[in-house]
C-alpha atoms as a PDB file:
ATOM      1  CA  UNK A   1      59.216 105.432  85.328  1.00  0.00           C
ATOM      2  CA  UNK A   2      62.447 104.173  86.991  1.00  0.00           C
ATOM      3  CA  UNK A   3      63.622 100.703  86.546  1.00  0.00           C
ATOM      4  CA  UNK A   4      64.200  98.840  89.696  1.00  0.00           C
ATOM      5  CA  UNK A   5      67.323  97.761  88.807  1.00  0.00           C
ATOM      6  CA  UNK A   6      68.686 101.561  88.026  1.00  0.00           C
ATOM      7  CA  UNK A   7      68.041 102.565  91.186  1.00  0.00           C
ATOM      8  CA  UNK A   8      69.665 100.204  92.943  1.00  0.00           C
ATOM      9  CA  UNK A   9      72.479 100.678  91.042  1.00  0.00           C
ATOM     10  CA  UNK A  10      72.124 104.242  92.401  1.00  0.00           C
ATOM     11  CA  UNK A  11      71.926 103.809  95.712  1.00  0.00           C
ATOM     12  CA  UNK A  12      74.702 101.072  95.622  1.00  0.00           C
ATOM     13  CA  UNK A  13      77.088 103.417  93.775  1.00  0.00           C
ATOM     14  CA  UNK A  14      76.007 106.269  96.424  1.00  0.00           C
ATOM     15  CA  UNK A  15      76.728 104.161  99.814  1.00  0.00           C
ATOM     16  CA  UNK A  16      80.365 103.335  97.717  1.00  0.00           C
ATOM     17  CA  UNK A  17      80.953 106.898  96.887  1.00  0.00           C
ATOM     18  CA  UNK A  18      80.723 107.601 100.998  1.00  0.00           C
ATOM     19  CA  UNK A  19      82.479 104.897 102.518  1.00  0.00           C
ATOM     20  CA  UNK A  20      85.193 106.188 100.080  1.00  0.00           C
ATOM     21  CA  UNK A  21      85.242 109.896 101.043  1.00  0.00           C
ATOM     22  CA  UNK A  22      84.676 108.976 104.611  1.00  0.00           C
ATOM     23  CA  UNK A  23      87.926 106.451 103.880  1.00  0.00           C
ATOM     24  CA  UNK A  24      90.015 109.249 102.285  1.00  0.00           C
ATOM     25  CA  UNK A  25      88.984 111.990 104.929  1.00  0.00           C
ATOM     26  CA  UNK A  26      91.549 110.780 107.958  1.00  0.00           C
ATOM     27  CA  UNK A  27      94.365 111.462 105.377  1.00  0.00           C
ATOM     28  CA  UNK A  28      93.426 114.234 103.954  1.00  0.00           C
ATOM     29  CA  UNK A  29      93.616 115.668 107.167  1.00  0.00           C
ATOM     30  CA  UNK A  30      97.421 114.328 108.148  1.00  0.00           C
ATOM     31  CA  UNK A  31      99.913 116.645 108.864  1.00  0.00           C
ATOM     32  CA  UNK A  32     102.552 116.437 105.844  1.00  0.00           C
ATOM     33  CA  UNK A  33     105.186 114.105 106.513  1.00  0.00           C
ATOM     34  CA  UNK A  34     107.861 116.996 106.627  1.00  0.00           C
ATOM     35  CA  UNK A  35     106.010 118.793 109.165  1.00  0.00           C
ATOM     36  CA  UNK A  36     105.783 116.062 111.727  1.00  0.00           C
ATOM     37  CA  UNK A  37     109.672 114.906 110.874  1.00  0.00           C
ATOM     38  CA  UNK A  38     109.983 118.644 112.686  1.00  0.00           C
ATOM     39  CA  UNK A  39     107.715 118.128 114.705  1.00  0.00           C
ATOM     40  CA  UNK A  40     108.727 114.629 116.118  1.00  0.00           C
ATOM     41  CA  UNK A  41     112.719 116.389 116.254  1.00  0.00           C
ATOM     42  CA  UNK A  42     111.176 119.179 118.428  1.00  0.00           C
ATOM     43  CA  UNK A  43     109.107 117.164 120.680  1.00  0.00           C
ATOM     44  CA  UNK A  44     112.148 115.019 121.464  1.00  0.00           C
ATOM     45  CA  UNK A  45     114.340 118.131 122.064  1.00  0.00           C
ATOM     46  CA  UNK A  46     111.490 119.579 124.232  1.00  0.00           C
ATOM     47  CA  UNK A  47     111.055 116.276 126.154  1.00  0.00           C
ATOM     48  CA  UNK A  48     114.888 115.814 126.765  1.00  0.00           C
ATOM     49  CA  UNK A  49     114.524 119.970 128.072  1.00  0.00           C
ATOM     50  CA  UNK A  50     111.759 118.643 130.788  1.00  0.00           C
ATOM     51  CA  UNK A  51     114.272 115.818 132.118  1.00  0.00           C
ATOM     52  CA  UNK A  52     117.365 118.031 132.218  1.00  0.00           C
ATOM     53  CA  UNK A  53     115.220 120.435 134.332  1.00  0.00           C
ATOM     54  CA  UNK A  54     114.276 117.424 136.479  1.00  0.00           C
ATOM     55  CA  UNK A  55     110.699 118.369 136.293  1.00  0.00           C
ATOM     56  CA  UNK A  56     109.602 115.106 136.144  1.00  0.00           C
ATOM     57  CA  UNK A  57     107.241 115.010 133.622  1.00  0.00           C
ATOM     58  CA  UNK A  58     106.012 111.808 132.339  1.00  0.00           C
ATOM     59  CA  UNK A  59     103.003 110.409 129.486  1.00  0.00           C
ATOM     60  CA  UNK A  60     102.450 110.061 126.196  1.00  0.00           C
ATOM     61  CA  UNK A  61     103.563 114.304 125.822  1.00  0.00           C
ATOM     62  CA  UNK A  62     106.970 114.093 127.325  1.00  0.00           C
ATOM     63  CA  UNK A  63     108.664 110.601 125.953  1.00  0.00           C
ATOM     64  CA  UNK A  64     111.719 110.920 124.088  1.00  0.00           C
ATOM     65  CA  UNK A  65     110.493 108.584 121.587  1.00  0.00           C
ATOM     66  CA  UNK A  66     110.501 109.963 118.039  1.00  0.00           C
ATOM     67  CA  UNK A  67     109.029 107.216 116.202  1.00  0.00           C
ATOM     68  CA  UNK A  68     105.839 108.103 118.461  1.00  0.00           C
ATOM     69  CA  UNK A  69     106.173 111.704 118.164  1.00  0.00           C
ATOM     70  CA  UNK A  70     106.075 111.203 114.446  1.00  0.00           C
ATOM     71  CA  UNK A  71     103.263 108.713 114.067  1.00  0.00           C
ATOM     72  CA  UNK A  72     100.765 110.671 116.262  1.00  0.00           C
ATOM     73  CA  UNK A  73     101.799 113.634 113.958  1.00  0.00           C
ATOM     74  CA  UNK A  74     100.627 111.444 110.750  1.00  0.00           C
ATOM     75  CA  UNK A  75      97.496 110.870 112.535  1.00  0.00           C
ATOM     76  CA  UNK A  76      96.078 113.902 113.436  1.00  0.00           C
ATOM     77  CA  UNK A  77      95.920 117.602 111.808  1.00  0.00           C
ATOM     78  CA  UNK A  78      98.797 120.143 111.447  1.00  0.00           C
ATOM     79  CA  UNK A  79      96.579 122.748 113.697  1.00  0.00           C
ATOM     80  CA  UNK A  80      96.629 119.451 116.505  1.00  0.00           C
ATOM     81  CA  UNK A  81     100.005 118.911 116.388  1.00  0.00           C
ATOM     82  CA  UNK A  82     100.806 122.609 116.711  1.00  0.00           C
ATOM     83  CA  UNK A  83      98.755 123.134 119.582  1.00  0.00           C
ATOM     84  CA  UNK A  84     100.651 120.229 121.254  1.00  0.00           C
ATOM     85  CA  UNK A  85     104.286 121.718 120.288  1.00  0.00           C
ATOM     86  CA  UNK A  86     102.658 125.398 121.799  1.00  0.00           C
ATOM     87  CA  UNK A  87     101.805 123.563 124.757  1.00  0.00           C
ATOM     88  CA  UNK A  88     104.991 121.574 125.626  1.00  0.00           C
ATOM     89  CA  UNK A  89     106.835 125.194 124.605  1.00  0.00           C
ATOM     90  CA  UNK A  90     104.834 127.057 127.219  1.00  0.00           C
ATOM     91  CA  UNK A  91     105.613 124.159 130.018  1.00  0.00           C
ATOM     92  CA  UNK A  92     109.045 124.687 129.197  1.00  0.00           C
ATOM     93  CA  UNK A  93     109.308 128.670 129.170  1.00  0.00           C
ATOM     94  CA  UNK A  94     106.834 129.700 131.485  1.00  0.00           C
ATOM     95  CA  UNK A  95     107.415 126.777 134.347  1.00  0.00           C
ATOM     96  CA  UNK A  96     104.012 125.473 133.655  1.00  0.00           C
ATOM     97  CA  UNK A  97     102.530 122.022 134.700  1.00  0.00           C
ATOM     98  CA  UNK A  98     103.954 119.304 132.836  1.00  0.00           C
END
């Protein structure tokens, strides 16, 4: 039979071994730092490429704001941050909404 004590122990070092994983998970899923110093430099580059078309496109997509571009990078996945670069690219290319 089970000591009381033991198994609370168990279940104490279970509910610590979860809040750490869920803890750990947000980074784990970053994008690496290198990849959003590129991707911050493009976003700029494709910002600036909106204004100098004068297609007026404003928000938190089309600031020329690097520090931003970089952070929001750090914050989500690599795949996230790609799909936003694809998007701004096809605004850009194909004359799409901002």
């Amino acid at each position: 039979m089970e000591r009381p004590m033991m198994k609370q122990n168990r279940v104490v070092l279970i509910v610590i071994a979860a809040a750490l994983g869920l803890a750990m998970a947000p980074s784990a899923m970053a994008a690496p730092k290198d990849f959003c110093k590129n991707y911050a430099r493009k976003a700029v580059g494709q910002s600036n490429a909106m204004q100098a078309q004068g297609r007026g496109c404003t928000g938190f997509r089309w600031h020329n704001w690097y520090d931003g571009h970089y952070q929001w990078c750090r914050d989500v996945s690599k795949d996230s941050a790609w799909s936003e670069y694809r998007v701004r690219r096809n605004a850009i290319f194909n004359n799409g909404p901002c």
